[in-house]
C-alpha atoms as a PDB file:
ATOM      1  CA  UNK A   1      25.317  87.235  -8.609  1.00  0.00           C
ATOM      2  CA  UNK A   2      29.178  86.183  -7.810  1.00  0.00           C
ATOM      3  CA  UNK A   3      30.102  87.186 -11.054  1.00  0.00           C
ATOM      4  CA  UNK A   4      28.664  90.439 -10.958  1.00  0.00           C
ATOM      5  CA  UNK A   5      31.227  91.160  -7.651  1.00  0.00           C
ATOM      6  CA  UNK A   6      34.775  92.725  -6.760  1.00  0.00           C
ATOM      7  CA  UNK A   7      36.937  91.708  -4.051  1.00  0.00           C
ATOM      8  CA  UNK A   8      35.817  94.492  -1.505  1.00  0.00           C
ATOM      9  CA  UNK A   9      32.330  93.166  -2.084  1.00  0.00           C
ATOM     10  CA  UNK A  10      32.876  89.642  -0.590  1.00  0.00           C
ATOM     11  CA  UNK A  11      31.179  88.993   2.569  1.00  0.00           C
ATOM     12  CA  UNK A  12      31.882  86.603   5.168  1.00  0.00           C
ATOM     13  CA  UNK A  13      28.425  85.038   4.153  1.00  0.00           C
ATOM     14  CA  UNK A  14      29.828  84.078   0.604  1.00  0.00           C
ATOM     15  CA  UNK A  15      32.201  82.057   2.208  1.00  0.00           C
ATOM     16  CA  UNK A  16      30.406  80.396   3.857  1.00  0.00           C
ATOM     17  CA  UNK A  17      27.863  79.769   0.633  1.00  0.00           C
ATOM     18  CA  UNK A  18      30.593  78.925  -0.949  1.00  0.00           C
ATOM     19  CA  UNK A  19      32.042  76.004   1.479  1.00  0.00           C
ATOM     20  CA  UNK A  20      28.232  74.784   1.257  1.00  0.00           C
ATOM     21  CA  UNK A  21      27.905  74.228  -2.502  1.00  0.00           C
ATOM     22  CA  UNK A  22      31.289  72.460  -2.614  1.00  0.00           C
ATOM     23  CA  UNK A  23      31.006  70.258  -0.251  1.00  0.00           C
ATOM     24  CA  UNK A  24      30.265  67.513  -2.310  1.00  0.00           C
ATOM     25  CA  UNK A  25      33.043  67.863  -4.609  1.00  0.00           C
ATOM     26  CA  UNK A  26      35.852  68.920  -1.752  1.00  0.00           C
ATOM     27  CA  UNK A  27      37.568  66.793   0.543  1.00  0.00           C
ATOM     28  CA  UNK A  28      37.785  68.317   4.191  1.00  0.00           C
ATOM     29  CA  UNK A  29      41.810  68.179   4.509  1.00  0.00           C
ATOM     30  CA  UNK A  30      43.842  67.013   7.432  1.00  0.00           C
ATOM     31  CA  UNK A  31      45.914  69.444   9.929  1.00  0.00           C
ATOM     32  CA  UNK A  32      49.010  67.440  10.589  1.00  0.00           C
ATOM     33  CA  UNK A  33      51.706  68.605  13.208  1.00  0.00           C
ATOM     34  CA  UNK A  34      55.391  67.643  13.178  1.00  0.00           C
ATOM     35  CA  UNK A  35      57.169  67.364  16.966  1.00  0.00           C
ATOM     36  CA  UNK A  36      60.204  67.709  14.594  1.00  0.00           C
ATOM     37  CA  UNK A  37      59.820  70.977  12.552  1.00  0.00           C
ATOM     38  CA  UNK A  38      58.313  72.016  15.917  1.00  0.00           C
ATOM     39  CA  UNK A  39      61.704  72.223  17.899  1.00  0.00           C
ATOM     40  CA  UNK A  40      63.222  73.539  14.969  1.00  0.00           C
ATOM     41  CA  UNK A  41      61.871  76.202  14.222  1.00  0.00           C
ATOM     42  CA  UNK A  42      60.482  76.878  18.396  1.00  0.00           C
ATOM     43  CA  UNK A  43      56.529  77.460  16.482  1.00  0.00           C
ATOM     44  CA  UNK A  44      53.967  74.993  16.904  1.00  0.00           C
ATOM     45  CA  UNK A  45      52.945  74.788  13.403  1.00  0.00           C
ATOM     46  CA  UNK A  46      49.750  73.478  12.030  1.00  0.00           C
ATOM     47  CA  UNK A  47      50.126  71.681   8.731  1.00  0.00           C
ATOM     48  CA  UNK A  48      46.858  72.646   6.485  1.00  0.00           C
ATOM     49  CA  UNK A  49      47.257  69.763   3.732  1.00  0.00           C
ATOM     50  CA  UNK A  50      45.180  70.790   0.506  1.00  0.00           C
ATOM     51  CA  UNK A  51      47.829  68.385  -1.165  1.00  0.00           C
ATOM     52  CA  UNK A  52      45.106  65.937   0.358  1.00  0.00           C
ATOM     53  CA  UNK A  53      42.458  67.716  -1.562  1.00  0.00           C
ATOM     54  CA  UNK A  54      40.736  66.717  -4.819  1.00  0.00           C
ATOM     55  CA  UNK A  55      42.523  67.220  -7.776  1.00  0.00           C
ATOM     56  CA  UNK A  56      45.686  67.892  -5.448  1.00  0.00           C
ATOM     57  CA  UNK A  57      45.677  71.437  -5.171  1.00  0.00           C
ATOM     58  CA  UNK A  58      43.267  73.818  -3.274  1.00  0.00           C
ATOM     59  CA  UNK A  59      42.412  75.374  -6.482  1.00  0.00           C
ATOM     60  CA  UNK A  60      39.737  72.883  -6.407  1.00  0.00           C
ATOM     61  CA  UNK A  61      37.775  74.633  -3.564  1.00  0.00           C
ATOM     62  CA  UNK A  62      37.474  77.868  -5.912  1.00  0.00           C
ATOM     63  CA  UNK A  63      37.257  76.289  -9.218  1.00  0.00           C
ATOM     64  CA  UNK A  64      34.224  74.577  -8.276  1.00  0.00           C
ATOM     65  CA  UNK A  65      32.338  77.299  -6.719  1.00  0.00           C
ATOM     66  CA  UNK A  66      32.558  79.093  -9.343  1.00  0.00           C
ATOM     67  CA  UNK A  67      31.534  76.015 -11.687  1.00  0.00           C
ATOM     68  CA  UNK A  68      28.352  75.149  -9.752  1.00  0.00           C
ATOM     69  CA  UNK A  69      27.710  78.980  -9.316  1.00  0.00           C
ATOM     70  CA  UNK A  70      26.889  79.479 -13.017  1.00  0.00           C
ATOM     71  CA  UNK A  71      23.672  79.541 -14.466  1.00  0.00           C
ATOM     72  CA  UNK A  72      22.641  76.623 -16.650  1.00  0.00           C
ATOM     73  CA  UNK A  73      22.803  79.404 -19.179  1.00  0.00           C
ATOM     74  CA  UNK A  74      26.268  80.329 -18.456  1.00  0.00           C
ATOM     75  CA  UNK A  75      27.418  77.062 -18.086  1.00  0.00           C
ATOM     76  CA  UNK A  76      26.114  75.627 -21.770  1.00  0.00           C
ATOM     77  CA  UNK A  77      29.517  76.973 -23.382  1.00  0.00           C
ATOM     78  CA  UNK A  78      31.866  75.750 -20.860  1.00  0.00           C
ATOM     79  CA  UNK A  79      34.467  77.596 -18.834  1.00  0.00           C
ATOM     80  CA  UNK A  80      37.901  78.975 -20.043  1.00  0.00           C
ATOM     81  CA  UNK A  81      41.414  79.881 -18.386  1.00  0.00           C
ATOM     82  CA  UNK A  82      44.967  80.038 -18.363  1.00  0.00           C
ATOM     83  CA  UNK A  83      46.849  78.465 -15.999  1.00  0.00           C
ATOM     84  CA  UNK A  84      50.064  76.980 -15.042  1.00  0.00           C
ATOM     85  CA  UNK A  85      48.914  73.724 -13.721  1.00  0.00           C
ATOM     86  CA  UNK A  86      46.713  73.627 -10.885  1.00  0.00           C
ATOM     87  CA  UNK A  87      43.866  75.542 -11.597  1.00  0.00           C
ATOM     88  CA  UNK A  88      43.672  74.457 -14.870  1.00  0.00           C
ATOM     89  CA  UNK A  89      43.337  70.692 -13.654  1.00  0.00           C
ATOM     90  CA  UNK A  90      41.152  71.793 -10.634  1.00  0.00           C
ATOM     91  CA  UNK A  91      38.933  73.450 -13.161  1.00  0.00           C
ATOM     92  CA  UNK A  92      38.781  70.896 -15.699  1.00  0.00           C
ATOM     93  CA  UNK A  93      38.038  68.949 -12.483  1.00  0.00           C
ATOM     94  CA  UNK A  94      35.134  70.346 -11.760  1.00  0.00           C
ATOM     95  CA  UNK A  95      33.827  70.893 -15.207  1.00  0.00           C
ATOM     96  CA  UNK A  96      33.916  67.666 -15.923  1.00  0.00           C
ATOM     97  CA  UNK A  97      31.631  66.814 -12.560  1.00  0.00           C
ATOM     98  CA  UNK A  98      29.064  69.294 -14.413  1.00  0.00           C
ATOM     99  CA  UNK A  99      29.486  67.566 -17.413  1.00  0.00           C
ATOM    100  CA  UNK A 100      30.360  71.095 -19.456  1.00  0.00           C
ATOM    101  CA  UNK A 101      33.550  71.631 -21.505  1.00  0.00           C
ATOM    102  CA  UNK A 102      36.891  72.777 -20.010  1.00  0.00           C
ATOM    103  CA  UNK A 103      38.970  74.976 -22.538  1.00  0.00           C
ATOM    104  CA  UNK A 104      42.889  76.049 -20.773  1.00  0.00           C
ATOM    105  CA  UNK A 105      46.087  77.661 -22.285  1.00  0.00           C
ATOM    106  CA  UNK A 106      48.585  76.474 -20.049  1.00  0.00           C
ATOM    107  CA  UNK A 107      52.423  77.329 -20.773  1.00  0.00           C
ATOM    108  CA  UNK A 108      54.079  74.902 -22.878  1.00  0.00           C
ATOM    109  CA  UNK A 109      57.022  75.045 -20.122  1.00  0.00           C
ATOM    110  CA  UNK A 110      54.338  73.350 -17.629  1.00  0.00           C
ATOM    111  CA  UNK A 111      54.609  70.279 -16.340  1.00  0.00           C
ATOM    112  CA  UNK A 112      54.187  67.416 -18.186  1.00  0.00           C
ATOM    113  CA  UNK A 113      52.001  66.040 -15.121  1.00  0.00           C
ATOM    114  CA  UNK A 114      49.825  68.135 -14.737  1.00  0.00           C
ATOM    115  CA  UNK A 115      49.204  69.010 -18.237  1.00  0.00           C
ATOM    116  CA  UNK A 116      48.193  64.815 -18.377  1.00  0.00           C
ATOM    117  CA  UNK A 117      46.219  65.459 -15.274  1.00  0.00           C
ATOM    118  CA  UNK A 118      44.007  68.570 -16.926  1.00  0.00           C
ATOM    119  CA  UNK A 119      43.597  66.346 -20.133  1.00  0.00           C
ATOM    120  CA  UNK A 120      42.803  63.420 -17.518  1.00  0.00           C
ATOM    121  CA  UNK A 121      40.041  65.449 -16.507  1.00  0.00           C
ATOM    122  CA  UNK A 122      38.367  66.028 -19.876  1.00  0.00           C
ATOM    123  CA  UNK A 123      40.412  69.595 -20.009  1.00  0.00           C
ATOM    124  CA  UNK A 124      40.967  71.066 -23.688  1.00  0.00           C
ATOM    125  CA  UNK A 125      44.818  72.341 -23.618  1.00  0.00           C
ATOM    126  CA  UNK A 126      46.235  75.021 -25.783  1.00  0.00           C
ATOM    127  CA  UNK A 127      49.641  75.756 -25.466  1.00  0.00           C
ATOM    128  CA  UNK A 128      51.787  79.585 -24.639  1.00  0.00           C
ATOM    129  CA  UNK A 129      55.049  80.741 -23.940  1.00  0.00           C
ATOM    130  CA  UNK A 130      55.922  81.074 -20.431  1.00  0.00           C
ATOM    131  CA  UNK A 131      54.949  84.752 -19.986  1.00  0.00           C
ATOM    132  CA  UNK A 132      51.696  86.818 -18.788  1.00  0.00           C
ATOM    133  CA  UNK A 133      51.432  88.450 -21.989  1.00  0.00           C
ATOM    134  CA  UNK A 134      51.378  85.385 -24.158  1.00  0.00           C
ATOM    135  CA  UNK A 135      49.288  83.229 -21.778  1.00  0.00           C
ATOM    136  CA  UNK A 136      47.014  86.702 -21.657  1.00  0.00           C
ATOM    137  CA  UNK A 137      46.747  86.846 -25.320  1.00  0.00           C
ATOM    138  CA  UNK A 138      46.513  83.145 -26.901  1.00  0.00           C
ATOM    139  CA  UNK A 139      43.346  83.093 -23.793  1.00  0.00           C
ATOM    140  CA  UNK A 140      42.192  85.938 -25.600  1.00  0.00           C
ATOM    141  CA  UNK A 141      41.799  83.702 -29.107  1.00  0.00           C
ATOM    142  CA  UNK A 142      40.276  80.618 -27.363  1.00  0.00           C
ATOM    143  CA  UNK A 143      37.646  82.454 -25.398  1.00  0.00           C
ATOM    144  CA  UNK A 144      36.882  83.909 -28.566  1.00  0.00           C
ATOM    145  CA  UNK A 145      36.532  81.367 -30.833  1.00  0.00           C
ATOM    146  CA  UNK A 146      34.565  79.047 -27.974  1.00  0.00           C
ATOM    147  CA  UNK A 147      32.132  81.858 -26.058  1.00  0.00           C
ATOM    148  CA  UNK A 148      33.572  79.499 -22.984  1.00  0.00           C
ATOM    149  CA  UNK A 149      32.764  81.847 -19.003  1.00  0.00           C
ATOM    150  CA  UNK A 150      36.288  82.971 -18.197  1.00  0.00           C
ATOM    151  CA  UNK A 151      37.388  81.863 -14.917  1.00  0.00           C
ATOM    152  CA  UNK A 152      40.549  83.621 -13.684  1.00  0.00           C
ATOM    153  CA  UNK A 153      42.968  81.598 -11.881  1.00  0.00           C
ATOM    154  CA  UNK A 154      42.730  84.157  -8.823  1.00  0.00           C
ATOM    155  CA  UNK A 155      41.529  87.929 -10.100  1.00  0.00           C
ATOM    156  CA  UNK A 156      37.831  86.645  -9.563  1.00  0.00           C
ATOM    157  CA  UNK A 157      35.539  86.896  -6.647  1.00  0.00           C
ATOM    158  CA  UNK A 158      34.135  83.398  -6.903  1.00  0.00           C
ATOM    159  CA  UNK A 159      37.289  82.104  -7.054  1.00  0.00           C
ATOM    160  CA  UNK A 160      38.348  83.735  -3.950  1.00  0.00           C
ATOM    161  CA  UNK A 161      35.374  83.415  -2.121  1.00  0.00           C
ATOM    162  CA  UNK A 162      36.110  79.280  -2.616  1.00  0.00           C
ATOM    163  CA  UNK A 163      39.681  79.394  -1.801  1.00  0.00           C
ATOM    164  CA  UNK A 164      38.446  81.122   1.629  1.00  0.00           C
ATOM    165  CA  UNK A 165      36.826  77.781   2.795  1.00  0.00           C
ATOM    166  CA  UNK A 166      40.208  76.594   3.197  1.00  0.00           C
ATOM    167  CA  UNK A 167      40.884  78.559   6.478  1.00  0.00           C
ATOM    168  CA  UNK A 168      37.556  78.593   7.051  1.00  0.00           C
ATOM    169  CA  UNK A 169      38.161  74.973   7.981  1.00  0.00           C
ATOM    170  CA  UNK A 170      41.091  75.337   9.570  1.00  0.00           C
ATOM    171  CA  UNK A 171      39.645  78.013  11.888  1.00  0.00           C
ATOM    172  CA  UNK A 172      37.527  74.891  12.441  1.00  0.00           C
ATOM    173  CA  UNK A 173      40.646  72.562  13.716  1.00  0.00           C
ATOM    174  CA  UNK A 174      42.890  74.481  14.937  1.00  0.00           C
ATOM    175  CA  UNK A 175      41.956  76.578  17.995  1.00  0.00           C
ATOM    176  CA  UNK A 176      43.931  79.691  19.287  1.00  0.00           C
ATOM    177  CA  UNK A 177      46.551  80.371  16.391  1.00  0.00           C
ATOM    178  CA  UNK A 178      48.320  83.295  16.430  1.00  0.00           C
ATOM    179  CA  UNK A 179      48.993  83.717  12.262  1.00  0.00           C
ATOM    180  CA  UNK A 180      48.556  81.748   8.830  1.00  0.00           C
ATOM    181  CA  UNK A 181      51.009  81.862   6.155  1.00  0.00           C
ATOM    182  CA  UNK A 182      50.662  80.257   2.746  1.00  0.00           C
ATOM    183  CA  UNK A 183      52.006  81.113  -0.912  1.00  0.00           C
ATOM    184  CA  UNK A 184      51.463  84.001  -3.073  1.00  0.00           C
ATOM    185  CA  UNK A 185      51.389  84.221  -6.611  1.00  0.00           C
ATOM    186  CA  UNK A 186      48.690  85.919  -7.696  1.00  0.00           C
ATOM    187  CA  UNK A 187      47.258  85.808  -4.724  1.00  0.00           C
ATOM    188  CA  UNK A 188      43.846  83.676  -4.336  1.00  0.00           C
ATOM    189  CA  UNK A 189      44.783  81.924  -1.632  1.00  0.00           C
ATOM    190  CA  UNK A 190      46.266  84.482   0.510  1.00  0.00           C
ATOM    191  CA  UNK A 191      43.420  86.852  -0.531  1.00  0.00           C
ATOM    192  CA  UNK A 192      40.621  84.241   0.732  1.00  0.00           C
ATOM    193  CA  UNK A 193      42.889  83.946   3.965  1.00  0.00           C
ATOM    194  CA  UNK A 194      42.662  87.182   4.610  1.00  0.00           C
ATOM    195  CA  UNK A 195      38.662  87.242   3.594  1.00  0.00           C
ATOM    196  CA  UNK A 196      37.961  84.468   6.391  1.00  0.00           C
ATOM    197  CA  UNK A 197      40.283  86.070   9.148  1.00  0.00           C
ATOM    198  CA  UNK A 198      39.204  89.932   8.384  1.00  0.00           C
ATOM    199  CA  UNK A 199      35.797  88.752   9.724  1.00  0.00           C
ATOM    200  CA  UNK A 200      36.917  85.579  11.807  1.00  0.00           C
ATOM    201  CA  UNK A 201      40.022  86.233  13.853  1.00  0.00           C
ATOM    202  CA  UNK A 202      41.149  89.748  13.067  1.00  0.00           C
ATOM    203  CA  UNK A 203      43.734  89.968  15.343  1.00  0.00           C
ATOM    204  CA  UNK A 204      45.350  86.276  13.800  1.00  0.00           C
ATOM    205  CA  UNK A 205      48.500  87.257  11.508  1.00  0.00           C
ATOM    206  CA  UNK A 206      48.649  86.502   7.871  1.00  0.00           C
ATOM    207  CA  UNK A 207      52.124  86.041   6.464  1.00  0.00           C
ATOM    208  CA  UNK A 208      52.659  85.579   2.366  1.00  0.00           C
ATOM    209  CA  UNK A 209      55.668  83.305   1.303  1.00  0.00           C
ATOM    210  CA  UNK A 210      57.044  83.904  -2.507  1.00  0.00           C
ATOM    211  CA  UNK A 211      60.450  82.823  -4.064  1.00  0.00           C
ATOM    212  CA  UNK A 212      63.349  85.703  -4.357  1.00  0.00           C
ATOM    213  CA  UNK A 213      62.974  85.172  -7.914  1.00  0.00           C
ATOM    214  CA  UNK A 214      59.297  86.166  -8.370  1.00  0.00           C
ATOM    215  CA  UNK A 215      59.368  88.604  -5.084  1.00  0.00           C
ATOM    216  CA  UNK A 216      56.634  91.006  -7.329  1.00  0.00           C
ATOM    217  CA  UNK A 217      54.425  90.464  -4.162  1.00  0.00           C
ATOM    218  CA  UNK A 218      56.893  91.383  -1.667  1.00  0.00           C
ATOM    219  CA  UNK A 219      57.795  94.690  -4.093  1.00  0.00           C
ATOM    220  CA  UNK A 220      54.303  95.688  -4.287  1.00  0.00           C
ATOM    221  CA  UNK A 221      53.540  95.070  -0.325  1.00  0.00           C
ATOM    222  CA  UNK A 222      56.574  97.701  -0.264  1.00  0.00           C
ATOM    223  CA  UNK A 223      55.631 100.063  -2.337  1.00  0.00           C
ATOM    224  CA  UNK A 224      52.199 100.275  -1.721  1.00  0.00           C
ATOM    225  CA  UNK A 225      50.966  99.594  -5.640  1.00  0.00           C
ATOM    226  CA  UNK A 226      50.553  96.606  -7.933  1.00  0.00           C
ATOM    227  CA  UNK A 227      54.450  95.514  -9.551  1.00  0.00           C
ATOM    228  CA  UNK A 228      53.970  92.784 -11.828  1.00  0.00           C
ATOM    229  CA  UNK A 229      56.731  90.954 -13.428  1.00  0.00           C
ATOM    230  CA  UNK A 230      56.238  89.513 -16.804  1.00  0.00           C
ATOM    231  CA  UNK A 231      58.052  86.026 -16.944  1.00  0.00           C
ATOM    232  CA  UNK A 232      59.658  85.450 -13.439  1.00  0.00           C
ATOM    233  CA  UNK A 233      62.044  82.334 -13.287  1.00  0.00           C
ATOM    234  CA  UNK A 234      61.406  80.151 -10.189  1.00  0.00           C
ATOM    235  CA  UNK A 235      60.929  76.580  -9.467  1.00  0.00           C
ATOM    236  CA  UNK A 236      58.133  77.467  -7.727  1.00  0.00           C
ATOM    237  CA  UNK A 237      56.257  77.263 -10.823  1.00  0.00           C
ATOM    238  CA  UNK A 238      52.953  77.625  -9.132  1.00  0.00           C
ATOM    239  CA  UNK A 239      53.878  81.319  -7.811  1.00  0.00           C
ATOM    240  CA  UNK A 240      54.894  83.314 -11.431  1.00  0.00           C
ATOM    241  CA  UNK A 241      52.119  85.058 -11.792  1.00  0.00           C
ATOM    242  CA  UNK A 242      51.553  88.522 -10.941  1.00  0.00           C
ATOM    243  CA  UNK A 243      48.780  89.779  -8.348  1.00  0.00           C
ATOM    244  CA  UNK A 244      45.692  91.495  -9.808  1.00  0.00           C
ATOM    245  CA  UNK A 245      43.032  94.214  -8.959  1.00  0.00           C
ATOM    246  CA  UNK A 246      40.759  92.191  -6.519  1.00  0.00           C
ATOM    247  CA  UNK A 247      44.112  90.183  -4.967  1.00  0.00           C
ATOM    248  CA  UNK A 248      45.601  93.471  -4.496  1.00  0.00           C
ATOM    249  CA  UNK A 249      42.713  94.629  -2.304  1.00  0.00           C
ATOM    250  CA  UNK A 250      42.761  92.023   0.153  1.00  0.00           C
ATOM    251  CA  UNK A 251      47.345  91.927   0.274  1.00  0.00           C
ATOM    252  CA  UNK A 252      47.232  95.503   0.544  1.00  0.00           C
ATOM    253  CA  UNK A 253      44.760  95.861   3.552  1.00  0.00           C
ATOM    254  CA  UNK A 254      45.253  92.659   5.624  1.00  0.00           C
ATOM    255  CA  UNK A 255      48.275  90.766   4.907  1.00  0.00           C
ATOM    256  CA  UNK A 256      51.012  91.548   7.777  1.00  0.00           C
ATOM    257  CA  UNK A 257      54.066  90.940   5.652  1.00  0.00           C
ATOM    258  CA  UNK A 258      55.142  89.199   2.836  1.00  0.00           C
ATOM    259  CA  UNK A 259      58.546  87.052   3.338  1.00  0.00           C
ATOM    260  CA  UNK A 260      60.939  85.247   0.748  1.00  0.00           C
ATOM    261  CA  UNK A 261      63.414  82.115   0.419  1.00  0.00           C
ATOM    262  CA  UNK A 262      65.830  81.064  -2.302  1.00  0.00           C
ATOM    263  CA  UNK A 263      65.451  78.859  -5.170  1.00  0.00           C
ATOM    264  CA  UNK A 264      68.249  76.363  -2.718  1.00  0.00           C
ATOM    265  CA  UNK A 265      65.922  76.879   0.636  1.00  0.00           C
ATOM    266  CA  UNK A 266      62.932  76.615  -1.369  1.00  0.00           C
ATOM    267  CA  UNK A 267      64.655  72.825  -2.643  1.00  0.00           C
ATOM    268  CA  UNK A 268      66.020  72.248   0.545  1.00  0.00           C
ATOM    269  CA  UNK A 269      62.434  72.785   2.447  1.00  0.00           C
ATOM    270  CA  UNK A 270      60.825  70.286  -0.097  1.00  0.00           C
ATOM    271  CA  UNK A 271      63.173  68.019   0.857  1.00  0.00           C
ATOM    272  CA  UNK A 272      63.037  67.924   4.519  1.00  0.00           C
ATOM    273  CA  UNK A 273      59.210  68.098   4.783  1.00  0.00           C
ATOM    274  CA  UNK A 274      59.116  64.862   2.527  1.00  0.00           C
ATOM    275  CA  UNK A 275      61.583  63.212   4.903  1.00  0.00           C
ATOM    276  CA  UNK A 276      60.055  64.215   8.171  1.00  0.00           C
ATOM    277  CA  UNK A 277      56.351  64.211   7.486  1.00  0.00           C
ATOM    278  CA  UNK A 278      56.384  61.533   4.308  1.00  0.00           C
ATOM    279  CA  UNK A 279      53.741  63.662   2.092  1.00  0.00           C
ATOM    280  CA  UNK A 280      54.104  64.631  -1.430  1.00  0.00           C
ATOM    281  CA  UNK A 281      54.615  68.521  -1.942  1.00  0.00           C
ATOM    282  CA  UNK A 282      55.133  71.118  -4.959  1.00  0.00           C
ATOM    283  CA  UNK A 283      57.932  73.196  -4.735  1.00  0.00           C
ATOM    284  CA  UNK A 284      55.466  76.179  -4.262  1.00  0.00           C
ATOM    285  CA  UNK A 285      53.794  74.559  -1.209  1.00  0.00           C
ATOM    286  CA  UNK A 286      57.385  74.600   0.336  1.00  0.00           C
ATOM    287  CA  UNK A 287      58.189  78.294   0.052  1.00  0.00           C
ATOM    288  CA  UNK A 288      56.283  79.048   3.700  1.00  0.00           C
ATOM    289  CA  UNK A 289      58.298  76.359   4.965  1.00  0.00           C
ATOM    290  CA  UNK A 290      61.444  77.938   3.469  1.00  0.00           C
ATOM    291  CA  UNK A 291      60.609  81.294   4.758  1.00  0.00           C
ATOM    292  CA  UNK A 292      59.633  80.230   8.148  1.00  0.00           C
ATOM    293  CA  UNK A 293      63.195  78.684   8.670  1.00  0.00           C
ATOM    294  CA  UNK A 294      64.542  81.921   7.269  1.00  0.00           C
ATOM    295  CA  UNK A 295      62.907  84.043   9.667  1.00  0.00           C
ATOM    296  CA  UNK A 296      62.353  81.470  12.488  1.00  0.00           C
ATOM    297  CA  UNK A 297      62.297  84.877  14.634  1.00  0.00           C
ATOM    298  CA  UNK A 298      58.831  86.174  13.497  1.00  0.00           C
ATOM    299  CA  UNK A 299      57.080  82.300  14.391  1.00  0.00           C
ATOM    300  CA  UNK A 300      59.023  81.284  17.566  1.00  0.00           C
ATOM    301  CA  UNK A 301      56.392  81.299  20.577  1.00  0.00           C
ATOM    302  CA  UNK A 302      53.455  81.231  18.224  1.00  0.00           C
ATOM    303  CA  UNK A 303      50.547  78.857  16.877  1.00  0.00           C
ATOM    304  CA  UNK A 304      50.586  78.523  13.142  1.00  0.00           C
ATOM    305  CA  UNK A 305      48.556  77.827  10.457  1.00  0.00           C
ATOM    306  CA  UNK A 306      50.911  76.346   7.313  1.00  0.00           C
ATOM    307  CA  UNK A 307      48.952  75.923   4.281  1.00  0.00           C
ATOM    308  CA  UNK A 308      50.159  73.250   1.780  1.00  0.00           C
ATOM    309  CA  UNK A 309      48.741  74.122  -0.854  1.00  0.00           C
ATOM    310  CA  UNK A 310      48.999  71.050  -3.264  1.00  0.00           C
ATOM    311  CA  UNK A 311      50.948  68.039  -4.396  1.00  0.00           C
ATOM    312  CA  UNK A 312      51.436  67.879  -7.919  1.00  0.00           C
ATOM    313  CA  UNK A 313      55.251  67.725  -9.165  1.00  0.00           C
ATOM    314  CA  UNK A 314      56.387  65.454 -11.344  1.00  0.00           C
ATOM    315  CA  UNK A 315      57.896  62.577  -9.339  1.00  0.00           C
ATOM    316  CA  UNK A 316      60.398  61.951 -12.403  1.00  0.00           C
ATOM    317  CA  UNK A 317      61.947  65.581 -12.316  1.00  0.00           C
ATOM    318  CA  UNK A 318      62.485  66.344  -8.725  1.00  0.00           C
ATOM    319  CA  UNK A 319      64.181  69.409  -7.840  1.00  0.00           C
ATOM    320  CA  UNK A 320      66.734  67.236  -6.008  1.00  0.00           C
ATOM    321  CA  UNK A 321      67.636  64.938  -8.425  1.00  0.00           C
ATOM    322  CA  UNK A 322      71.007  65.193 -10.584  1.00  0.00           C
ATOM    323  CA  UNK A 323      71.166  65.282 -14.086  1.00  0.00           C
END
């Protein structure tokens, strides 16, 4: 059983299980190239767009195999978690396509889209302060009090084991790349990159992009051991969290570096990507951007993979905007 696993325990083989019993609640996402970001930054990059994906976020791909991976037993109570936004709505998402409840603490600080979206999708919200330790501990009541399977955002093999399909697929579109980068926060995303190209393309580098602000990942990669902050500030509100026991694993033995941008290049990167390529991004999905144009050095000459990782920001409050 999936739940029964750690991170060293994930196989090749459950990704691929995994991209099989999602299918039919994923959307296979685009690659889309830019001539322009090309000669500016001398990469050929390779635009993974999981802000194309169901739910807008790739959270979905993890969220629902580890939805449809329950028991009918497990599933009768439902499915908890805390969450900032995405995974929250991507597992409310897929709840709701199994027809069980949804119950998420999500910070009150959140945005107010995607705490509409969750609720859109039949999610139960309960409210934290913006911190680990109170999102950790008001979970702690409502898990309680409903018997609902906790599903961590990213410490949780099923989870990362769905989030692997992502590159999985881009393996599948893109030939010959030389690296991936995408965002780390906890680290789901990066840690099912590095699942699919440990066993895949082993030689292919895997880059991690997180704020200055929240740099935890970047501190940790460093010093060889789990830092966690408690209640980073960042726009990047997708990337606060700190990385976790089975994340750890997969950072700490495959991921070639972890690079950073500012709050400003972070904004800045937003910006231009919605000008030149005309598709909706969350400040998180722009931090490998940001850091690629900070270190254009470590991509020029190379073929790579750029994971967006999702598109919901409130188009009211953008970072851009005065006032």
């Amino acid at each position: 059983m999936l739940d029964t696993l750690t991170g060293p325990d994930l196989t090749i083989d459950h990704v691929r299980a995994a991209h099989e019993r999602i299918k039919p609640y994923i959307h296979r996402t685009p690659v889309l190239t830019s001539t322009y970001f090309n000669e500016l930054t001398g990469a050929e990059l390779f635009f993974k767009c999981e802000n194309f994906q169901k739910a807008g976020a790739f959270k979905v791909r993890g969220a629902s195999n580890a939805v449809f991976g329950l028991s009918d037993a497990m599933a009768e109570k439902g499915v908890a978690t805390h969450s900032s936004g995405n995974h929250a709505l991507s597992l409310s998402y897929a709840a709701g396509r199994r027809g069980i409840p949804c119950h998420v603490v999500m910070p009150r600080t959140a945005p107010e889209t995607k705490k509409a979206a969750v609720r859109g999708y039949g999610g139960i919200i309960t409210e934290c302060e913006p911190s680990t330790t109170s999102r950790e501990a008001v979970f702690a009541e409502v898990q309680d009090a409903t018997g609902a399977e906790f599903v961590h955002p990213y410490n949780d093999p099923r989870v990362i084991a769905g989030q692997a399909t992502c590159s999985l697929e881009l393996l599948e579109q893109v030939d010959n790349m030389d690296a991936v980068i995408a965002p780390i926060g906890g680290g789901g995303m990066i840690s099912g990159t590095c699942l699919t190209l440990s066993n895949l393309a082993p030689k292919m580098e895997i880059y991690a992009a997180e704020p200055d602000q929240a740099d935890d990942a970047a501190r940790s990669f460093r010093a060889g051991h789990i830092i966690a902050d408690d209640a980073p500030v960042t726009i990047a509100d997708g990337l606060k969290v700190p990385l976790k026991e089975n994340t750890w694993h997969f950072v700490s033995s495959f991921v070639t570096d972890v690079l950073t941008a500012s709050e400003q290049e972070i904004i800045d990167a937003m910006k231009l990507t919605w000008e030149r390529m005309k598709i909706v991004m969350e400040p998180s999905c722009a931090v490998p951007m940001a850091t690629i144009l900070r270190n254009p050095e470590v991509f020029r000459g190379k073929r790579v993979g750029v994971i967006i990782t999702g598109g919901n920001v409130d188009l009211n409050k953008l970072p851009w905007m005065k006032g």
